[in-house]
N, C-alpha and C. Protein backbone atom coordinates (compact mmCIF):
# COMPACT_ATOMS: atom_id res chain seq x y z
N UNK A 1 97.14 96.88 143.25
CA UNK A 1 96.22 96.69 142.15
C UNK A 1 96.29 95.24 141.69
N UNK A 2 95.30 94.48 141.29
CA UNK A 2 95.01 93.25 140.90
C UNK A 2 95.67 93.09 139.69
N UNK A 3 96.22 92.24 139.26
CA UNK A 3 96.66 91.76 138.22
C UNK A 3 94.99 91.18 137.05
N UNK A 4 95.84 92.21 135.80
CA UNK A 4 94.20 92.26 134.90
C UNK A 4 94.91 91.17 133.54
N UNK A 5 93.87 90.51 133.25
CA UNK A 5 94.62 89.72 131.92
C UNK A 5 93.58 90.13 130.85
N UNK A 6 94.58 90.20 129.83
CA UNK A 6 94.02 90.36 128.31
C UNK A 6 94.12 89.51 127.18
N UNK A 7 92.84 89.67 126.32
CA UNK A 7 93.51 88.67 125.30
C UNK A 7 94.29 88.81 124.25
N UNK A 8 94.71 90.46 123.89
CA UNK A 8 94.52 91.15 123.18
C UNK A 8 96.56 91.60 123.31
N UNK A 9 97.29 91.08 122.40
CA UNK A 9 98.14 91.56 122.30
C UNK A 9 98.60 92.54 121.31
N UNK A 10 99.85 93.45 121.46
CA UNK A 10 100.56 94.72 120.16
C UNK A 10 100.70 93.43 118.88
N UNK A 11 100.42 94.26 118.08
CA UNK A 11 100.23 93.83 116.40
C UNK A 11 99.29 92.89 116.25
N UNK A 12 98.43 93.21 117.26
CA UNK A 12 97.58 92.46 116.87
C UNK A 12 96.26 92.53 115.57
N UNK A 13 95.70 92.03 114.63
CA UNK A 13 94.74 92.86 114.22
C UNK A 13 93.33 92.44 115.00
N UNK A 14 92.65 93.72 115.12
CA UNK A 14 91.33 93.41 115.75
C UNK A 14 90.20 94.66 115.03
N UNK A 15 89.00 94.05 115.38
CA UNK A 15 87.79 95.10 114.79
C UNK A 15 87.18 95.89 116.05
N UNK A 16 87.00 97.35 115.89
CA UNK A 16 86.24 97.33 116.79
C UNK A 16 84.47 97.71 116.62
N UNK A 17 84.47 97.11 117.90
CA UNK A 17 83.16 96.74 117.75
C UNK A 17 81.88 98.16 118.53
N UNK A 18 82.13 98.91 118.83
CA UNK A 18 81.20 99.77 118.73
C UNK A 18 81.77 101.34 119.44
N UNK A 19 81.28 102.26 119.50
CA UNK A 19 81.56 103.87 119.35
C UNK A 19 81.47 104.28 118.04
N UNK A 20 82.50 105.16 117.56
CA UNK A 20 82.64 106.05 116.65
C UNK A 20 83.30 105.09 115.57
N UNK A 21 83.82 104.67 115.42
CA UNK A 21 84.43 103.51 114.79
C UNK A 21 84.14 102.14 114.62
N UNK A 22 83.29 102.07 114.79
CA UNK A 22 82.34 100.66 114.45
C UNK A 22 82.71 99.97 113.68
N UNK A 23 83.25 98.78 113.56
CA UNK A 23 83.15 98.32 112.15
C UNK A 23 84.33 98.00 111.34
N UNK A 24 85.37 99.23 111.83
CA UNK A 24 86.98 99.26 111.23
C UNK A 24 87.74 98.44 111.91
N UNK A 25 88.31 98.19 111.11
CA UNK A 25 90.09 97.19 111.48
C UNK A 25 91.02 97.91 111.98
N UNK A 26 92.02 97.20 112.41
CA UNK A 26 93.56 98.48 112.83
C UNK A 26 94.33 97.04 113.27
N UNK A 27 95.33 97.33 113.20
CA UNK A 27 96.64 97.11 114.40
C UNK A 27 96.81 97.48 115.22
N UNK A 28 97.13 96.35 116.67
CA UNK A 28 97.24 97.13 118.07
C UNK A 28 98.55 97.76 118.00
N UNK A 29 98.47 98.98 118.55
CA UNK A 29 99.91 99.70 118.50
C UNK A 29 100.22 99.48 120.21
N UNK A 30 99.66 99.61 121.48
CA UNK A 30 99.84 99.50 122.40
C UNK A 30 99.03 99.03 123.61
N UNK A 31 98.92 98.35 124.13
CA UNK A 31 98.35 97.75 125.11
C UNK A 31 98.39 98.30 126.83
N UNK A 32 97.60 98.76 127.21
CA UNK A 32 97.57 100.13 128.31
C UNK A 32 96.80 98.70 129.44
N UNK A 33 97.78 97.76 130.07
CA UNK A 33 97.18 97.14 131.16
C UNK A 33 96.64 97.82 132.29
N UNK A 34 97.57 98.58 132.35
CA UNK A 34 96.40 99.34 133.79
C UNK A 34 95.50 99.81 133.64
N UNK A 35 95.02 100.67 132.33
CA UNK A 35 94.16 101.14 132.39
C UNK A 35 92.96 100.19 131.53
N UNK A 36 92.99 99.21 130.99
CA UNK A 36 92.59 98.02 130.37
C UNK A 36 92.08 99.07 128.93
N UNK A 37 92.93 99.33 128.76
CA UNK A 37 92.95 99.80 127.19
C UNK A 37 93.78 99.90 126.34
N UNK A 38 93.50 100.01 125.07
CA UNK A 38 94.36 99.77 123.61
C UNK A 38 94.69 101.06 122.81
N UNK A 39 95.45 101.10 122.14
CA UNK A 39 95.76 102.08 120.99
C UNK A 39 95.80 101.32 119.60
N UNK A 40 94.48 101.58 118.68
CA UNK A 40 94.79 101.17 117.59
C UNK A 40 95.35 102.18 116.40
N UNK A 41 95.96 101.86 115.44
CA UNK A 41 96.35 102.33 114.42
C UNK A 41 95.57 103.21 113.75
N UNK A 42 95.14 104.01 113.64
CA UNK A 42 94.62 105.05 112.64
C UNK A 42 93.02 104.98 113.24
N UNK A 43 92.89 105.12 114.09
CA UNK A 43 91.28 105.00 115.08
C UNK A 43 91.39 105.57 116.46
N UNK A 44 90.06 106.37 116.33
CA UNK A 44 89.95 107.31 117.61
C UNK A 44 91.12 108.45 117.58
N UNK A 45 91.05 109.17 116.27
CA UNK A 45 92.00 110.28 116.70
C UNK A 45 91.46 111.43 117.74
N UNK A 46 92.13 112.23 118.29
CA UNK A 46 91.69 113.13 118.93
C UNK A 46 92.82 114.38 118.43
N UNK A 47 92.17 115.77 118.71
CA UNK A 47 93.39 117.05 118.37
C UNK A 47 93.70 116.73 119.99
N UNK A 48 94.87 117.69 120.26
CA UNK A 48 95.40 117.99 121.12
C UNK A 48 96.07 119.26 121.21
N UNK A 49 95.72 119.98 122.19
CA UNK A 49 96.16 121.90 122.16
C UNK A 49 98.05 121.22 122.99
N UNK A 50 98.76 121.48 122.31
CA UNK A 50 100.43 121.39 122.63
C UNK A 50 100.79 123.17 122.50
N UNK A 51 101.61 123.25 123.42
CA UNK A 51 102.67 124.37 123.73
C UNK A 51 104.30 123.95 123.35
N UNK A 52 104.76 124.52 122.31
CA UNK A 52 105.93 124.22 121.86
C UNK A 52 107.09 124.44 123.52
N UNK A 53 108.01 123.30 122.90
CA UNK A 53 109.07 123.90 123.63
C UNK A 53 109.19 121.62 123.88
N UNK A 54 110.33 121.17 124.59
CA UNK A 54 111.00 120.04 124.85
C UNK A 54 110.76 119.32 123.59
N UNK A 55 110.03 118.10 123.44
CA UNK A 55 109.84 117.35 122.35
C UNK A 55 109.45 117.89 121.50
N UNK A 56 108.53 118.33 121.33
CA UNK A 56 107.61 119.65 120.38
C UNK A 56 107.74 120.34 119.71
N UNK A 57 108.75 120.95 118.81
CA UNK A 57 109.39 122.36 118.53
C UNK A 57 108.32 123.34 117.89
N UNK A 58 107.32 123.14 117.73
CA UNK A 58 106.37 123.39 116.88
C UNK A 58 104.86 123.55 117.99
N UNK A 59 104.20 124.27 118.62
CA UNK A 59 102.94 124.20 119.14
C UNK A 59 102.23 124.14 118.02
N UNK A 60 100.91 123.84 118.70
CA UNK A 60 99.81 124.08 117.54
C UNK A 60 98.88 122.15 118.11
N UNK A 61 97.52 122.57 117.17
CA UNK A 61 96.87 121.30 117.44
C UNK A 61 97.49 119.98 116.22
N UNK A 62 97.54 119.12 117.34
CA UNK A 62 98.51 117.70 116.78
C UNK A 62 97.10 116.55 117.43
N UNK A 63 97.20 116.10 116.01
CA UNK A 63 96.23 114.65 115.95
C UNK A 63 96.84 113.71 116.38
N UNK A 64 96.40 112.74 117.10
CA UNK A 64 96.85 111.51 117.47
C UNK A 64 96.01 110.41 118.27
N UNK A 65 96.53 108.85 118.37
CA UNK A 65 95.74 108.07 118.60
C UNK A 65 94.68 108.20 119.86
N UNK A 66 93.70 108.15 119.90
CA UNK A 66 93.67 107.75 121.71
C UNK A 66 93.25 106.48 121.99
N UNK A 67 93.11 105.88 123.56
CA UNK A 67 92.65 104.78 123.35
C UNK A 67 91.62 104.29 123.85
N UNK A 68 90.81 103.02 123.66
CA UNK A 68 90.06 102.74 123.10
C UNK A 68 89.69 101.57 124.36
N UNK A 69 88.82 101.25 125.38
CA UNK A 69 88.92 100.48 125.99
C UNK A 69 88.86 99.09 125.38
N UNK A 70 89.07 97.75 125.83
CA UNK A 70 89.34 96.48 125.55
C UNK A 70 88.73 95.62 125.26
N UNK A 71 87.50 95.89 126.06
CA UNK A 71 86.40 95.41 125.43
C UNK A 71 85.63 95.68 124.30
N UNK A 72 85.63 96.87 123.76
CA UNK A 72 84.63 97.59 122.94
C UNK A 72 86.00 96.82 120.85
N UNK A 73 86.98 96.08 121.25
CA UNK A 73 87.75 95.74 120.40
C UNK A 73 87.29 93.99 120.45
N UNK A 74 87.77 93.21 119.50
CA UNK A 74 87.40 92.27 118.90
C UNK A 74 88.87 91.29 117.79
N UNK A 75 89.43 90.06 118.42
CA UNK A 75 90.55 89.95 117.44
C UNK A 75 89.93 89.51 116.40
N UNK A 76 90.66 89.49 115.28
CA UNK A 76 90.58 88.97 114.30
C UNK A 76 90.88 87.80 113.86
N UNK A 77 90.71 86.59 113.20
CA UNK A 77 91.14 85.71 112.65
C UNK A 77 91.77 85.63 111.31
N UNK A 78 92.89 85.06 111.33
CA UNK A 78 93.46 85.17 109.71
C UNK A 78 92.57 84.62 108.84
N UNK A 79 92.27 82.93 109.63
CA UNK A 79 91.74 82.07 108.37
C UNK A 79 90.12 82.58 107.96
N UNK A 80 89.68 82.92 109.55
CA UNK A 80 87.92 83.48 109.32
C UNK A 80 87.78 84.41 108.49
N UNK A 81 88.73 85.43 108.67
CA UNK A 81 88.63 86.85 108.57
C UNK A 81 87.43 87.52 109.24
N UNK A 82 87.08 87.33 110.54
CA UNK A 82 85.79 87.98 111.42
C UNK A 82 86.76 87.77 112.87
N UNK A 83 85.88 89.00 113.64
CA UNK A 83 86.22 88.97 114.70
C UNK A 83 86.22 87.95 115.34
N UNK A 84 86.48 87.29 115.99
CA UNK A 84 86.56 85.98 117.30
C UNK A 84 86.46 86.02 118.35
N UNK A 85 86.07 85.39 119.47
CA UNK A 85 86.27 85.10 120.71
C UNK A 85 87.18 83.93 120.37
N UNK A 86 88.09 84.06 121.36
CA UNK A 86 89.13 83.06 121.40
C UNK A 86 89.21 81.73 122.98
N UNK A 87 90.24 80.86 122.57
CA UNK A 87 90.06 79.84 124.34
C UNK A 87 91.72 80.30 123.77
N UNK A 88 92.37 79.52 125.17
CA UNK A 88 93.77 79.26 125.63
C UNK A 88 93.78 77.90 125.57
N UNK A 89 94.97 77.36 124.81
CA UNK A 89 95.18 76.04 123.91
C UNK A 89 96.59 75.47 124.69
N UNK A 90 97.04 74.39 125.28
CA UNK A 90 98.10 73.88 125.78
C UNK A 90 98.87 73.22 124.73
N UNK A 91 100.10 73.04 124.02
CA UNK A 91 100.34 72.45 122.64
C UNK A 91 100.89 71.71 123.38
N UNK A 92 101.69 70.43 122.52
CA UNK A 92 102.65 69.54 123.50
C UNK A 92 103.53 69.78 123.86
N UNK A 93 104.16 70.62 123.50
CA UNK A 93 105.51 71.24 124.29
C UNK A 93 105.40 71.88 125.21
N UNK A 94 103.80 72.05 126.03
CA UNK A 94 103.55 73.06 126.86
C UNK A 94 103.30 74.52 126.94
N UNK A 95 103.18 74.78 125.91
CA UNK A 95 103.48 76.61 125.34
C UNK A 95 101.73 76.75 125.69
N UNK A 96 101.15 77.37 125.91
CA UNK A 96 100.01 78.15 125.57
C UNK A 96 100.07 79.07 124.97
N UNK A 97 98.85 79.06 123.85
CA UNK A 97 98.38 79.67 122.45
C UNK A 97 96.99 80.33 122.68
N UNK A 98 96.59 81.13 121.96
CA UNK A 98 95.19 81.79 121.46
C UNK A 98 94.73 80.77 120.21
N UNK A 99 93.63 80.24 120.52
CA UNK A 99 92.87 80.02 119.50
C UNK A 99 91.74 80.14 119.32
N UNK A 100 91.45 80.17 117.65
CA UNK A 100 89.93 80.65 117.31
C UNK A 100 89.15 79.35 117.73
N UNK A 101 87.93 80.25 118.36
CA UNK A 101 86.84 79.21 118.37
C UNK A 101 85.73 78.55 117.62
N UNK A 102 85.72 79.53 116.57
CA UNK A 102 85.21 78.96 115.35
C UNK A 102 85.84 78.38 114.47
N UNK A 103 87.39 78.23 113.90
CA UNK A 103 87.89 77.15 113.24
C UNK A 103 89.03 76.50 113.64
N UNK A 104 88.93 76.60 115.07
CA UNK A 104 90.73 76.43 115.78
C UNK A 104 91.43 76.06 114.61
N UNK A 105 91.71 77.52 114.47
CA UNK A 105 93.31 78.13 113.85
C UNK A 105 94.15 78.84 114.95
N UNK A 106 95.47 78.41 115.22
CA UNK A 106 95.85 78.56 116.08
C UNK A 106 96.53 80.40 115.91
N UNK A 107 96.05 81.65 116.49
CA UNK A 107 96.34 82.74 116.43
C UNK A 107 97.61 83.47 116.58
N UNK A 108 98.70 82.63 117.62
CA UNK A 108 99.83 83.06 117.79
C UNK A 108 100.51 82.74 116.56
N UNK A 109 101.58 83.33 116.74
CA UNK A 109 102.82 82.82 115.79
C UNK A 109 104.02 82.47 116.53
């Protein structure tokens, strides 16, 4: 399998930008490279039919995240506060960074 790149790292905040959730914010909770998808924080729940017994002690329907492909998400900017498209920034020490393209503010920490 090809090596897939993202721009989109965990804790990140981002909006997403269209389905069922249009519009809302979250935190990335997990980043699914192979499958080029995300888990945000409190978005896209789904039930799930569970059979008690190993982790579980309890069956019954259990809500939880699902995820959300990569594109259909959007980061955020601190200083903008709007979603962004971002470039890859070389600093002088050599590090590469995310930055916004509308006010290069530099996104990493």
């Amino acid at each position: 399998m090809s090596t897939v790149h993202c721009h989109i790292k965990k804790d990140d905040k981002v909006r997403i930008i269209t389905g069922k959730e249009k519009g809302k914010m979250g935190k990335v909770l997990r980043v699914l490279r192979g499958k080029e998808r995300v888990i945000v924080e409190n978005m896209n729940f789904v039930k799930r039919h569970t059979k008690p017994g190993g982790q579980t002690r309890q069956g019954g329907i259990i809500e939880k995240e699902a995820s959300i492909h990569w594109s259909n998400v959007m980061l955020v900017c601190n200083k903008c506060i709007n979603p962004v498209r971002i470039k890859m920034q070389r600093l002088e020490d050599g590090k590469m960074v995310r930055v916004c393209r509308k006010c290069g503010e530099v996104i990493d920490t």
